[in-house]
Protein backbone atom coordinates (compact mmCIF):
# COMPACT_ATOMS: atom_id res chain seq x y z
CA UNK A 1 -23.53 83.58 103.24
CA UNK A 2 -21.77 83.50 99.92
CA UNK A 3 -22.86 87.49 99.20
CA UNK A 4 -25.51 89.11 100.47
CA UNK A 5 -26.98 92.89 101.01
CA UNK A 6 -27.01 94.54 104.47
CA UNK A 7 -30.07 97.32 104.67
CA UNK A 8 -29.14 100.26 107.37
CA UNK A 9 -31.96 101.96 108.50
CA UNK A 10 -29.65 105.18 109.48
CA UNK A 11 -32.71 107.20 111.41
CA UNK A 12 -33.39 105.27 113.89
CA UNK A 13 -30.31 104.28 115.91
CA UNK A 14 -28.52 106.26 118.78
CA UNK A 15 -25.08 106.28 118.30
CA UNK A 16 -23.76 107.06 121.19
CA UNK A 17 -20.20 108.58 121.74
CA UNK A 18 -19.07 105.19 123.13
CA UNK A 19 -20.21 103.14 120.14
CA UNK A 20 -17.91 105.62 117.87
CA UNK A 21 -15.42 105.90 119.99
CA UNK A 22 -14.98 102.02 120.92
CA UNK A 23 -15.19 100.77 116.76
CA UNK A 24 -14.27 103.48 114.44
CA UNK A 25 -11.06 104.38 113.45
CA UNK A 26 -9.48 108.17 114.67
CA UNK A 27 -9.38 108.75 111.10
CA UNK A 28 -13.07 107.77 110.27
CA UNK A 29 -14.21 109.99 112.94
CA UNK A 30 -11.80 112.96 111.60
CA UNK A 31 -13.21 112.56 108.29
CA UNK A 32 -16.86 112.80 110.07
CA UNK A 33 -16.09 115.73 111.48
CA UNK A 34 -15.57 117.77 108.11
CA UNK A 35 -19.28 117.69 107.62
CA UNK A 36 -20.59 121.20 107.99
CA UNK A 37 -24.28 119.46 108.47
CA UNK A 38 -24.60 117.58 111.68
CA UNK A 39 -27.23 115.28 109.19
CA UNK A 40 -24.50 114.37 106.98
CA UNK A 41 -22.10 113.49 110.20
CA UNK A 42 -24.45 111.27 111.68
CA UNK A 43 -25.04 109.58 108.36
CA UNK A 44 -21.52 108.89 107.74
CA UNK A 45 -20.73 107.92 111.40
CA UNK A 46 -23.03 105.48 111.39
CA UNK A 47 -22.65 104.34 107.45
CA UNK A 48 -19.07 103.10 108.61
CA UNK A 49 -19.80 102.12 112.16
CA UNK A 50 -22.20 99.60 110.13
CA UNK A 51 -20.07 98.25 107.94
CA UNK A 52 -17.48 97.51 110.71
CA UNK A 53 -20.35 95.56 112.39
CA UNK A 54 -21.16 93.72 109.52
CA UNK A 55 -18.16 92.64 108.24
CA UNK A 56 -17.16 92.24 111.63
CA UNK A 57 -19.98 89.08 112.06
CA UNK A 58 -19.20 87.72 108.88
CA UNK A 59 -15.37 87.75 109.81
CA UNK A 60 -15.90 86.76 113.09
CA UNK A 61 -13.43 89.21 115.17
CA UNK A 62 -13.76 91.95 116.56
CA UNK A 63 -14.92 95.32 114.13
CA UNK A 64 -12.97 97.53 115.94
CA UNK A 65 -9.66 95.58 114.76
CA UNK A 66 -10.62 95.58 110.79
CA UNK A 67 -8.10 97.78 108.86
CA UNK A 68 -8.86 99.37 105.28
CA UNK A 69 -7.06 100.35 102.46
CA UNK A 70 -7.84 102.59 99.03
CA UNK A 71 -7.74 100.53 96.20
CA UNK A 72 -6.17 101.57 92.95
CA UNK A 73 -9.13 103.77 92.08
CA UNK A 74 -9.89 104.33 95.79
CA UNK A 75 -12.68 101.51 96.49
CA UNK A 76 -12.13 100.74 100.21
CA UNK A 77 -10.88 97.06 100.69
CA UNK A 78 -9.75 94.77 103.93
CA UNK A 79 -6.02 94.74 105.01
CA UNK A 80 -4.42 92.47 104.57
CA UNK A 81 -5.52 92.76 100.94
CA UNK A 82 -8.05 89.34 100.12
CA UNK A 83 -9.11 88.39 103.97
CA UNK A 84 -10.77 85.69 103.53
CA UNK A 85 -11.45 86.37 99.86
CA UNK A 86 -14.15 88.82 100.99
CA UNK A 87 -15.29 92.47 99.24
CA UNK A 88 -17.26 94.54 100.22
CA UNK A 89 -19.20 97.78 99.31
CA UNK A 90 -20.96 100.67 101.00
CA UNK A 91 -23.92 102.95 99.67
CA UNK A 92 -26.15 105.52 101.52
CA UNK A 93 -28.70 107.82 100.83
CA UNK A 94 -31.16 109.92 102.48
CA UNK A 95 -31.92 107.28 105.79
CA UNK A 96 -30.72 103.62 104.57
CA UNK A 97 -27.31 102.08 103.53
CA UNK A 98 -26.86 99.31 101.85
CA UNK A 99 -23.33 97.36 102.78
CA UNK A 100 -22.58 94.85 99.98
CA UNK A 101 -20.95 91.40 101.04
CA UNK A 102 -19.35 88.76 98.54
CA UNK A 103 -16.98 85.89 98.93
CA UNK A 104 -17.67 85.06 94.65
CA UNK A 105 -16.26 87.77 93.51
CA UNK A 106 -16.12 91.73 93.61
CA UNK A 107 -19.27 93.83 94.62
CA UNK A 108 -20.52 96.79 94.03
CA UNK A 109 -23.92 98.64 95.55
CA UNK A 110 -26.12 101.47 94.95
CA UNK A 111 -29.12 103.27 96.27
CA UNK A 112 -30.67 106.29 95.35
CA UNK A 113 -33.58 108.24 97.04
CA UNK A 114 -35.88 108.49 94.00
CA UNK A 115 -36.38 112.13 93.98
CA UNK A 116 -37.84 114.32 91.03
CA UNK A 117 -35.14 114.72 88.57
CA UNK A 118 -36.44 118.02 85.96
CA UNK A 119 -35.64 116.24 82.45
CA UNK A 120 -34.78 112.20 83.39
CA UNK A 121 -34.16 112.28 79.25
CA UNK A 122 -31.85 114.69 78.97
CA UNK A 123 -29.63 113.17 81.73
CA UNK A 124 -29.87 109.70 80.19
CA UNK A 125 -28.95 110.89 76.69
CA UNK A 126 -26.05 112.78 78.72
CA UNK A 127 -24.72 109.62 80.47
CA UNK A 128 -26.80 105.95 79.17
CA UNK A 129 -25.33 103.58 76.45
CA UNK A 130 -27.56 104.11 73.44
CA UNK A 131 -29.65 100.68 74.21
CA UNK A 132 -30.87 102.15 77.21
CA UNK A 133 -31.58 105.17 75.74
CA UNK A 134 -33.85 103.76 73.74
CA UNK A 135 -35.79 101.75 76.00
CA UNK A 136 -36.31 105.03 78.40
CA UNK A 137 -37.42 106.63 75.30
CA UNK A 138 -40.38 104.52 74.85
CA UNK A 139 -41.36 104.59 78.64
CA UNK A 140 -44.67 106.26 79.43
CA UNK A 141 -44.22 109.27 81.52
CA UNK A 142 -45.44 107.10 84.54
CA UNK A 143 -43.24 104.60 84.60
CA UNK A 144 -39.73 106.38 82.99
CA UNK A 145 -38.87 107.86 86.77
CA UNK A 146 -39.02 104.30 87.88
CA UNK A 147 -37.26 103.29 84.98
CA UNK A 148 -34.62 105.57 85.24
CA UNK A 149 -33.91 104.62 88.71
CA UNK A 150 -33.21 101.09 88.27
CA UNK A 151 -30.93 101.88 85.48
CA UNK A 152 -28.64 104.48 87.31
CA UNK A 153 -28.88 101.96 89.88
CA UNK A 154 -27.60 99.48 88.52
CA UNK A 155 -25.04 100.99 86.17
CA UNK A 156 -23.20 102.60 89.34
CA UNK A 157 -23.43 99.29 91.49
CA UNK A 158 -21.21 97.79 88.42
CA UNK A 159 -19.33 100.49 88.17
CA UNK A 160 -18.66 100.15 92.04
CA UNK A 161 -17.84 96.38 91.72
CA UNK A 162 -15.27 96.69 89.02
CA UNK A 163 -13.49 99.61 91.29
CA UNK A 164 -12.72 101.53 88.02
CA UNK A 165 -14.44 104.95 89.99
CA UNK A 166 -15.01 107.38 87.38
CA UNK A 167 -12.57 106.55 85.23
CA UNK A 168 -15.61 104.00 83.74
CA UNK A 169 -17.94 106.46 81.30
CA UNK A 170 -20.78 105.14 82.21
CA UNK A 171 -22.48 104.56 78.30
CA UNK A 172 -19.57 102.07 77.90
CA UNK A 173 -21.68 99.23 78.77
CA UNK A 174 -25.46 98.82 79.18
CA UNK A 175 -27.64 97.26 81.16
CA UNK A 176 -31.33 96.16 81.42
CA UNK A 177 -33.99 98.41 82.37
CA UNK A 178 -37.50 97.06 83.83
CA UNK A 179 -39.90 95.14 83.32
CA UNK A 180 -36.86 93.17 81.75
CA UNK A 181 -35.01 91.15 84.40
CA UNK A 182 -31.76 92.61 85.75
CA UNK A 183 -28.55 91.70 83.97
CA UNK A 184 -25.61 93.51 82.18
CA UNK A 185 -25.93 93.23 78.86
CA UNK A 186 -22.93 93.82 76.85
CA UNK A 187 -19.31 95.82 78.15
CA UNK A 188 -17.70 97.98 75.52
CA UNK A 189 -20.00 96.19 73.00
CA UNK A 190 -19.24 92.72 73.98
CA UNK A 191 -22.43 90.51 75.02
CA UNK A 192 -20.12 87.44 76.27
CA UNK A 193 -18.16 89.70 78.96
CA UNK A 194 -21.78 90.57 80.42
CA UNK A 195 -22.45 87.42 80.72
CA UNK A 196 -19.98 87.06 83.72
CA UNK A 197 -21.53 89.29 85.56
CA UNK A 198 -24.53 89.22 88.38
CA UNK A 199 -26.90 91.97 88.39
CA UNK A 200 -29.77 91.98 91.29
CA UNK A 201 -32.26 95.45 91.28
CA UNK A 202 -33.15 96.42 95.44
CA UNK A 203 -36.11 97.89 97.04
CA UNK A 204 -34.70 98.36 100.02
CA UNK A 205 -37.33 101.16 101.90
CA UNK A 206 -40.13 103.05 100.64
CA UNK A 207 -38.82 105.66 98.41
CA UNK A 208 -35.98 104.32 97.68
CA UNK A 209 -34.16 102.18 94.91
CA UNK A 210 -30.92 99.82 94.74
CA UNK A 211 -28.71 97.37 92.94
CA UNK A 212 -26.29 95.11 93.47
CA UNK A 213 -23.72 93.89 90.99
CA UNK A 214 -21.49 90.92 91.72
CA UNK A 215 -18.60 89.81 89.52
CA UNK A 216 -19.64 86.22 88.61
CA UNK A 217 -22.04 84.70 86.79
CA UNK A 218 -25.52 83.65 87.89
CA UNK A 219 -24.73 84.49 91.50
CA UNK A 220 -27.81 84.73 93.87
CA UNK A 221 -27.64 87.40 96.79
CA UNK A 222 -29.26 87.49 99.91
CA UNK A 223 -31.01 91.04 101.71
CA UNK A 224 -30.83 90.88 104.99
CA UNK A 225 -31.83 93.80 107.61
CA UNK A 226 -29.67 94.78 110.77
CA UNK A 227 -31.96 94.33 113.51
CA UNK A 228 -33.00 96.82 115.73
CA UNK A 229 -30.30 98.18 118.10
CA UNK A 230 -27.28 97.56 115.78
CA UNK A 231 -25.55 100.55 117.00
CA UNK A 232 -25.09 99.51 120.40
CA UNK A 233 -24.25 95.80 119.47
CA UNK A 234 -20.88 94.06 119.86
CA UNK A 235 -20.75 91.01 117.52
C-alpha cells in the first residue's frame, strides 16, 4: 500500500492494561494520564496504541519497538528520521481515528464530528481564503453545514501534511468545497503549487467527516478499517 487511511472505531475495543502496557511507550501512557476525563484517556490510549499497530504491519516489526520524534513544528515522525520513506498522521474525534499512511510523500488527516456550529459564516469569514468564502456564501442553509465540514476538513489535513502546525493561517491557500471534487486549489495565490498536491474528502462513520491530503500529485489512497479486536492483536 503506497498510502492509505486507517479508520479506528475507538468505542468498541477493550484495552486492557496488558495491551498498554506491552506497546506504548512510558511516556505515551504519562501523557494519558493528564486527562482529567477518563473519556479523553481512553481515547488517547487507544488513538496511539493504534497507530503503533498500524504502522507496526506496514513496517513489519514489532510496534512496541517504533520510536518517535517532534518534527520542527511538532508533527510526530519515525526515528530514525525517513524509515522506509514512510509518514504518517493521526486524527481523532468523538469515537473514530483516522491514522494516515504514505510512502509518496507527506500526509496529513482530519476528522471532525459534524456538530452544530452557531454561525458556520462567521467562522469561515474568520478563518477561509476568500474563494471559499464565497462558495459557502451561496450554499443553501441545508447543505452549508455539510459544506463547511469538508472544507475545514480538508484545509487542516493539508495543513497537517505540510507539518507547518499553526504557523500556516489557514486563508493562505484554498481549497475546493463540494459538490466540486476535492483538490487544493491555489497556495499563497499560486494555482501551479496546488497542483502538486493530493486531496481525498472521508466519510469515515455516520456523523462524521474527514480528509486526507498527500504531498504529490494525483495520488490515489486507500480506506481501510482495523478489524474487530485490534486492541488485543500482535502484528
Amino acid at each position: 500500500m503506497a498510502s492509505g487511511v486507517w479508520v479506528v472505531d475507538l468505542s468498541r475495543e477493550h484495552l486492557g492494561p496488558a495491551a498498554v502496557n506491552a506497546i506504548l511507550s512510558p511516556d505515551e501512557i504519562a501523557r494519558a494520564d493528564r486527562f482529567l476525563r477518563p473519556a479523553d484517556r481512553r481515547r488517547f490510549l487507544g488513538s496511539h496504541l493504534a497507530v503503533r499497530l498500524v504502522l507496526g504491519r506496514a513496517l513489519g516489526i514489532d510496534p512496541a519497538d517504533l520510536d518517535f520524534a517532534a518534527g520542527p513544528n511538532g508533527k510526530p515522525e519515525l526515528k530514525p528520521r525517513g524509515r522506509d520513506r514512510l509518514d504518517f498522521n493521526l486524527s481523532h474525534s468523538g469515537d473514530f481515528a483516522l491514522i494516515g499512511v504514505s510512502r509518496q510523500g507527506a500526509i496529513g488527516v482530519d476528522v471532525e464530528v459534524a456538530r452544530p456550529i452557531a454561525d458556520t459564516l462567521r467562522v469561515a469569514r474568520a478563518h477561509f481564503a476568500p474563494s471559499e468564502i464565497q462558495t459557502l456564501e451561496g450554499c443553501t442553509s441545508e447543505a452549508l453545514p455539510g459544506a463547511f465540514f469538508a472544507c475545514w476538513t480538508c484545509k487542516e489535513a493539508f495543513v497537517k501534511a505540510t507539518g507547518a502546525g499553526l504557523s500556516m493561517r489557514l486563508d493562505r491557500f484554498a481549497v475546493t468545497i463540494p459538490p466540486a471534487p476535492a483538490r487544493v486549489v491555489s497556495i499563497d495565490g499560486d494555482a501551479t503549487a496546488g497542483r502538486t498536491w493530493s486531496l481525498h474528502r472521508l466519510a469515515p462513520a455516520p456523523g462524521h467527516v474527514g480528509a486526507v491530503a498527500i504531498a504529490a500529485p494525483d495520488t490515489a489512497c486507500e480506506v481501510l478499517h482495523l478489524e474487530p479486536g485490534w486492541a488485543r492483536a500482535r502484528w
